[in-house]
Protein backbone atom coordinates (compact mmCIF):
# COMPACT_ATOMS: atom_id res chain seq x y z
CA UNK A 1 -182.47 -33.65 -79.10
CA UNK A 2 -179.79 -33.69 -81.94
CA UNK A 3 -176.04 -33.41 -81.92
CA UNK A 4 -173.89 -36.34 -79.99
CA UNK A 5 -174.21 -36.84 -76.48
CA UNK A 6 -171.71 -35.86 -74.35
CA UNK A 7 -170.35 -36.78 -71.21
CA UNK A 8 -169.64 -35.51 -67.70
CA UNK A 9 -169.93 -32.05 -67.35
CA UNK A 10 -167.92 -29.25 -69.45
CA UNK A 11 -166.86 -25.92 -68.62
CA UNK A 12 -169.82 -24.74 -69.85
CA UNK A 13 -172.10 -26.61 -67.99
CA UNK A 14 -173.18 -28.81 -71.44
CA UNK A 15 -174.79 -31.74 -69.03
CA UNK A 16 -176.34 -29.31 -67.32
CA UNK A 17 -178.13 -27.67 -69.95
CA UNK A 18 -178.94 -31.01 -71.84
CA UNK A 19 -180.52 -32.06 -68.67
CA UNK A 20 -182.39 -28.71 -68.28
CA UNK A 21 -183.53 -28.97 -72.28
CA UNK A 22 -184.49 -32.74 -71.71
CA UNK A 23 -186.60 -31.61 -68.70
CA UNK A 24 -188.72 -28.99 -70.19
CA UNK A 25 -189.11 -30.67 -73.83
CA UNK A 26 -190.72 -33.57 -71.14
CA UNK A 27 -192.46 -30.77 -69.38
CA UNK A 28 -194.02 -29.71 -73.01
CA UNK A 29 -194.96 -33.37 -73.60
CA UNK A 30 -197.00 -33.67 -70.79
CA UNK A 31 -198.80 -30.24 -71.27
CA UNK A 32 -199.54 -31.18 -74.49
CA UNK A 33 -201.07 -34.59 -73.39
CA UNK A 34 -202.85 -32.89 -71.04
CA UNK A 35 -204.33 -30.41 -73.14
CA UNK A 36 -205.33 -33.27 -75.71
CA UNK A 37 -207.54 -35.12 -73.08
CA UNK A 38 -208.99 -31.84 -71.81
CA UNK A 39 -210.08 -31.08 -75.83
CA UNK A 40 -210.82 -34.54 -76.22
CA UNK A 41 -213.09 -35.10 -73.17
CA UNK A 42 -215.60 -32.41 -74.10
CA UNK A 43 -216.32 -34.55 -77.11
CA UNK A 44 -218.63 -37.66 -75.30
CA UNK A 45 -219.73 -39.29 -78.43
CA UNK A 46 -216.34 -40.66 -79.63
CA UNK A 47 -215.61 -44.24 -79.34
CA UNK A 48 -212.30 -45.10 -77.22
CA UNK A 49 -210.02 -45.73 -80.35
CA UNK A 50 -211.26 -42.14 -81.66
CA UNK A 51 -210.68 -40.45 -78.69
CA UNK A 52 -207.26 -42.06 -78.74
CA UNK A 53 -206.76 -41.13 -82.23
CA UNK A 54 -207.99 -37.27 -81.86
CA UNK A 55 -205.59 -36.96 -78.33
CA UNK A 56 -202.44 -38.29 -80.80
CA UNK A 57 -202.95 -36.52 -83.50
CA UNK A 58 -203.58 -33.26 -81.39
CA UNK A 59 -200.45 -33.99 -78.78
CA UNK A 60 -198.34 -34.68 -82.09
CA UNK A 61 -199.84 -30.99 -83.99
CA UNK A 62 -199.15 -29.14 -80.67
CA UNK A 63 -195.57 -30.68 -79.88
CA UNK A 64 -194.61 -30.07 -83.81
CA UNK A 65 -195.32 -26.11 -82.84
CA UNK A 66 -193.81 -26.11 -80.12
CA UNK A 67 -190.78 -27.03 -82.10
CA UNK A 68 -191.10 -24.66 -84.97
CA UNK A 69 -191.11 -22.09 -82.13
CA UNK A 70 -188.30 -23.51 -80.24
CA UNK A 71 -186.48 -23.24 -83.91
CA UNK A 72 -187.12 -20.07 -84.37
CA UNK A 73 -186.38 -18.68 -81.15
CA UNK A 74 -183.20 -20.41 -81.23
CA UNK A 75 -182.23 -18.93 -84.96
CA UNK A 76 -182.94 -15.47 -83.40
CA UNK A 77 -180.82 -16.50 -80.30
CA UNK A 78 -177.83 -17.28 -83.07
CA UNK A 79 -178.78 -14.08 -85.10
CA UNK A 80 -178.67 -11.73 -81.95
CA UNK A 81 -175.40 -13.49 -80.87
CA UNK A 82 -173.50 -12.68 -84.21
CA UNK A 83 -175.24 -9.05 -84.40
CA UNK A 84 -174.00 -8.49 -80.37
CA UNK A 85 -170.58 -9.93 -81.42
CA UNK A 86 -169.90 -8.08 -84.20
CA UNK A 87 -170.45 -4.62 -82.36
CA UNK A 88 -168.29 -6.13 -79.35
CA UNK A 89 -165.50 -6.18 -82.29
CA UNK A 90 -166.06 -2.48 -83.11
CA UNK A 91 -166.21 -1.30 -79.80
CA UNK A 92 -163.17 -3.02 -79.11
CA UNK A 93 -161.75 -1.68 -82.24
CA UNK A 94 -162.17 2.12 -81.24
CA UNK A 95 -161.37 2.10 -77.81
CA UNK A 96 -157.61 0.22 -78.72
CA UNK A 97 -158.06 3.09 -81.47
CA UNK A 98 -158.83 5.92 -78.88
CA UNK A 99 -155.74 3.91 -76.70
CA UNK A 100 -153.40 3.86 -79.25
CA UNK A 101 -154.08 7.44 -80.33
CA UNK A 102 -154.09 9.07 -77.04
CA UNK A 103 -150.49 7.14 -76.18
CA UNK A 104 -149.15 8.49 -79.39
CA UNK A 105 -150.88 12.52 -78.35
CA UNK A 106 -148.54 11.69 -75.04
CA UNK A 107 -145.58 10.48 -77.29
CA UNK A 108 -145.68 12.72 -79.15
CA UNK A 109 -146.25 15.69 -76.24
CA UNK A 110 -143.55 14.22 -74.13
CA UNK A 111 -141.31 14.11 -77.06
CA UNK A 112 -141.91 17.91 -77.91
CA UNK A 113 -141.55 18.88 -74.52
CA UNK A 114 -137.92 17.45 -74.08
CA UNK A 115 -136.81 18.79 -77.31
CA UNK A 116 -137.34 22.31 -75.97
């Protein structure tokens, strides 16, 4: 995990979803461990230290994708969240548009009608 660690919990639940991130990264880990002696037990004729070698090097390949995916994911996460944002702004925009237009229609209405 990157970024300082914080403490206690924060409005926004930061502990909470540090804990929740550390839990499933460790979650990965041990899938990926797992995984690594499943592969590697099929293979009977390697020595101990190759075995070893071949469920490291596989545990370390399949954790390094997980995190290019995680990467990703999260860049699309930040990409949808500006896109989403941005039309929040101009749909706020037009209705205090369509607001401020229909209170000047009744201005403007109630104005004519006491003038006559």
């Amino acid at each position: 995990m990157s970024g300082p660690q914080r403490q206690g919990a924060g409005p926004d639940g930061d502990l909470g979803n540090e804990v929740e991130g550390y839990l499933l990264w460790q979650a990965r880990v041990a899938e990926a461990e797992r995984r690594a002696r499943e592969f590697s037990g099929t293979l009977d004729w390697l020595t101990t230290a190759q075995r070893e070698e071949i469920e490291r090097r596989y545990t370390a390949d399949s954790l390094r994708r997980a995190r290019a995916d995680l990467e990703r994911i999260a860049a699309r996460c930040a990409s949808l969240r500006a896109e989403y944002e941005h039309r929040y702004q101009v749909l706020r925009r037009r209705c205090v548009g369509v607001a401020l237009a229909v209170c000047a229609g009744f201005t403007t209405l109630a104005t004519l009608l006491l003038t006559f």
